[in-house]
Structure formats: structure tokens, C-alpha cells
Protein backbone atom coordinates (compact mmCIF):
# COMPACT_ATOMS: atom_id res chain seq x y z
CA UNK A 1 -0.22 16.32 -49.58
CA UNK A 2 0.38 16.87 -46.02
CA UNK A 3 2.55 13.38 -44.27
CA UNK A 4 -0.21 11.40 -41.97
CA UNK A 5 1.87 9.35 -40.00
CA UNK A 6 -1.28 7.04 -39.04
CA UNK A 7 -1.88 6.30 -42.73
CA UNK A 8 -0.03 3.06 -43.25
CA UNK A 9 1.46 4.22 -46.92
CA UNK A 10 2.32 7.54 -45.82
CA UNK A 11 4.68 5.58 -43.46
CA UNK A 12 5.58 3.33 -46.35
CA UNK A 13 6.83 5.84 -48.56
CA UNK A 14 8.86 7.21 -45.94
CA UNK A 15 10.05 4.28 -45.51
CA UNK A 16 11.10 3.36 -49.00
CA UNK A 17 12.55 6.93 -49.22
CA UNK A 18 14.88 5.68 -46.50
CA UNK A 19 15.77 2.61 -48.16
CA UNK A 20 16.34 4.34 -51.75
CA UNK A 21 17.70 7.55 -50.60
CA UNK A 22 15.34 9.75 -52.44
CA UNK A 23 11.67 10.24 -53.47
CA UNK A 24 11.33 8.65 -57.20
CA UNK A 25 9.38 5.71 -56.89
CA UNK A 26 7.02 7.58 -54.42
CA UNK A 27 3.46 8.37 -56.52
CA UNK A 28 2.68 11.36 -53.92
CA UNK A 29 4.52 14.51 -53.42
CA UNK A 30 4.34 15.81 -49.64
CA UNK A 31 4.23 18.95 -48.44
CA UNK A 32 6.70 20.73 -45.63
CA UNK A 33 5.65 23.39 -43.43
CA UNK A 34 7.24 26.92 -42.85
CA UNK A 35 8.35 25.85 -39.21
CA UNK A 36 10.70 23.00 -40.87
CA UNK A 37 11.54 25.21 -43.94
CA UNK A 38 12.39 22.94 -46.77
CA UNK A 39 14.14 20.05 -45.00
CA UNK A 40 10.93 17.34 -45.66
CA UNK A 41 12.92 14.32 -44.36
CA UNK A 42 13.97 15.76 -41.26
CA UNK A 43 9.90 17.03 -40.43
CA UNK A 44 8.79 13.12 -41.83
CA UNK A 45 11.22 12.24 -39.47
CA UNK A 46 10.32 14.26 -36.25
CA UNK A 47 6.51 13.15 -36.98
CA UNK A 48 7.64 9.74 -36.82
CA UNK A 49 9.23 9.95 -33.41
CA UNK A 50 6.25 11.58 -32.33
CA UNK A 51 3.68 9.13 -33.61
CA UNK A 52 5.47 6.21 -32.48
CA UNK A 53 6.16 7.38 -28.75
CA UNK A 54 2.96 8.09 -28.74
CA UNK A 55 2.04 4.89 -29.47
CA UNK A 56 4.32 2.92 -27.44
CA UNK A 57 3.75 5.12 -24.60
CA UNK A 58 0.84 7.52 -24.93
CA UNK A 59 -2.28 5.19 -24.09
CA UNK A 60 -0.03 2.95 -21.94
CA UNK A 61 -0.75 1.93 -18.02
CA UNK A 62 2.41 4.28 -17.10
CA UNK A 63 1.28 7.42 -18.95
CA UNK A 64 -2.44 7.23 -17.57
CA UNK A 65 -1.06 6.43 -14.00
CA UNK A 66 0.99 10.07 -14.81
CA UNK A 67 -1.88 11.50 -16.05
CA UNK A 68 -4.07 10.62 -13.07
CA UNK A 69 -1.73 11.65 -10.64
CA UNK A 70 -1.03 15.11 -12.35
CA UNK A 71 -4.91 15.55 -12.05
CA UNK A 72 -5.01 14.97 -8.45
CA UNK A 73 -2.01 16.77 -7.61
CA UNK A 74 -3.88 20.04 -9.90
CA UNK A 75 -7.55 19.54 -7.62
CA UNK A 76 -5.31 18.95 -4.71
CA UNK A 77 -3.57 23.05 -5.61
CA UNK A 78 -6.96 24.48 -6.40
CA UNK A 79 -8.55 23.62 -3.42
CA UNK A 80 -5.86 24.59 -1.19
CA UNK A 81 -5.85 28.07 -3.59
CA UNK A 82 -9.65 28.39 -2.64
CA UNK A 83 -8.90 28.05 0.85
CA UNK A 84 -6.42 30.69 0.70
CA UNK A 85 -8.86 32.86 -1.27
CA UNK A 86 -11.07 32.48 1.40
CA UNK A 87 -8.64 33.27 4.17
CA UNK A 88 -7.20 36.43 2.69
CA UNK A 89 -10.76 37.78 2.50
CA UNK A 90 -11.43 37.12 5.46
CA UNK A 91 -8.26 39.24 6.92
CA UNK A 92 -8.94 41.87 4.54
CA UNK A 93 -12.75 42.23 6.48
CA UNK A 94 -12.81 44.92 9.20
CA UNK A 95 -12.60 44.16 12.60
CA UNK A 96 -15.24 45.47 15.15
């Protein structure tokens, strides 16, 4: 079974893993993936980080203000890119 770190026994049994130092009293046996090779904790682990910073700071007032700003800054570039567009074809129009 793949490791869902949004299903609340997934994180459970990661956490009593931690507390026991190994996997017996765990009813589920997960899965690791070739990128990790065969170090499960250490993938559990990573998806843990991941899931909680996304948490605490993925949805959060900060990260949209980012967000937001990263957008204009991008439509602020393409425009500017458009205009140049347009510019270089009109230099590369003969002249009479």
C-alpha cells in the first residue's frame, strides 16, 4: 500500500514505527518507490516534511501573497515580451 500522508492512520503508523523502532504492530505493509530504493522510513519521512509544510505554509496568507505577486511579475514579462515582438517586426519591415 502506497503511504498517504493525509490519511490520519497512515500518519499513525508512522508514527508508532517511530516510537517502537520497527514495523510489527503495524497491520499494513507500505510500499517504497524505485527513486528512494529500499530505505521506506527515510521516503515516509521526506513525505512527511512535505505534507506538513505544506500545510503550515502552502494555503497560508504569505504563500498566496507569493503566489500573486509571481503572477503579476509573469503578465508583467509577457507583455513587455509582446511589445518587443512587436518592435523587432517592425525593424525587420522594409523601409521605403
Amino acid at each position: 500500500m502506497a503511504f498517504d500522508p493525509y490519511n490520519k492512520e497512515h500518519r499513525r503508523y508512522y508514527a508508532e514505527y517511530l516510537e517502537y523502532k520497527g514495523w510489527g504492530a503495524c497491520p499494513v505493509r507500505f510500499i517504497c518507490t524505485e527513486d528512494h530504493g529500499d530505505n521506506l522510513p527515510a521516503m515516509i519521512q521526506r513525505i512527511m516534511v512535505d505534507y506538513y509544510v505544506d500545510r503550515e505554509f502552502g494555503g497560508g496568507k504569505l504563500a498566496k501573497a507569493r503566489s500573486a505577486d509571481l503572477k503579476d511579475q509573469a503578465d508583467r514579462r509577457y507583455r513587455e515580451a509582446g511589445q518587443l515582438r512587436k518592435e523587432a517586426q517592425a525593424l525587420l519591415k522594409p523601409r521605403r
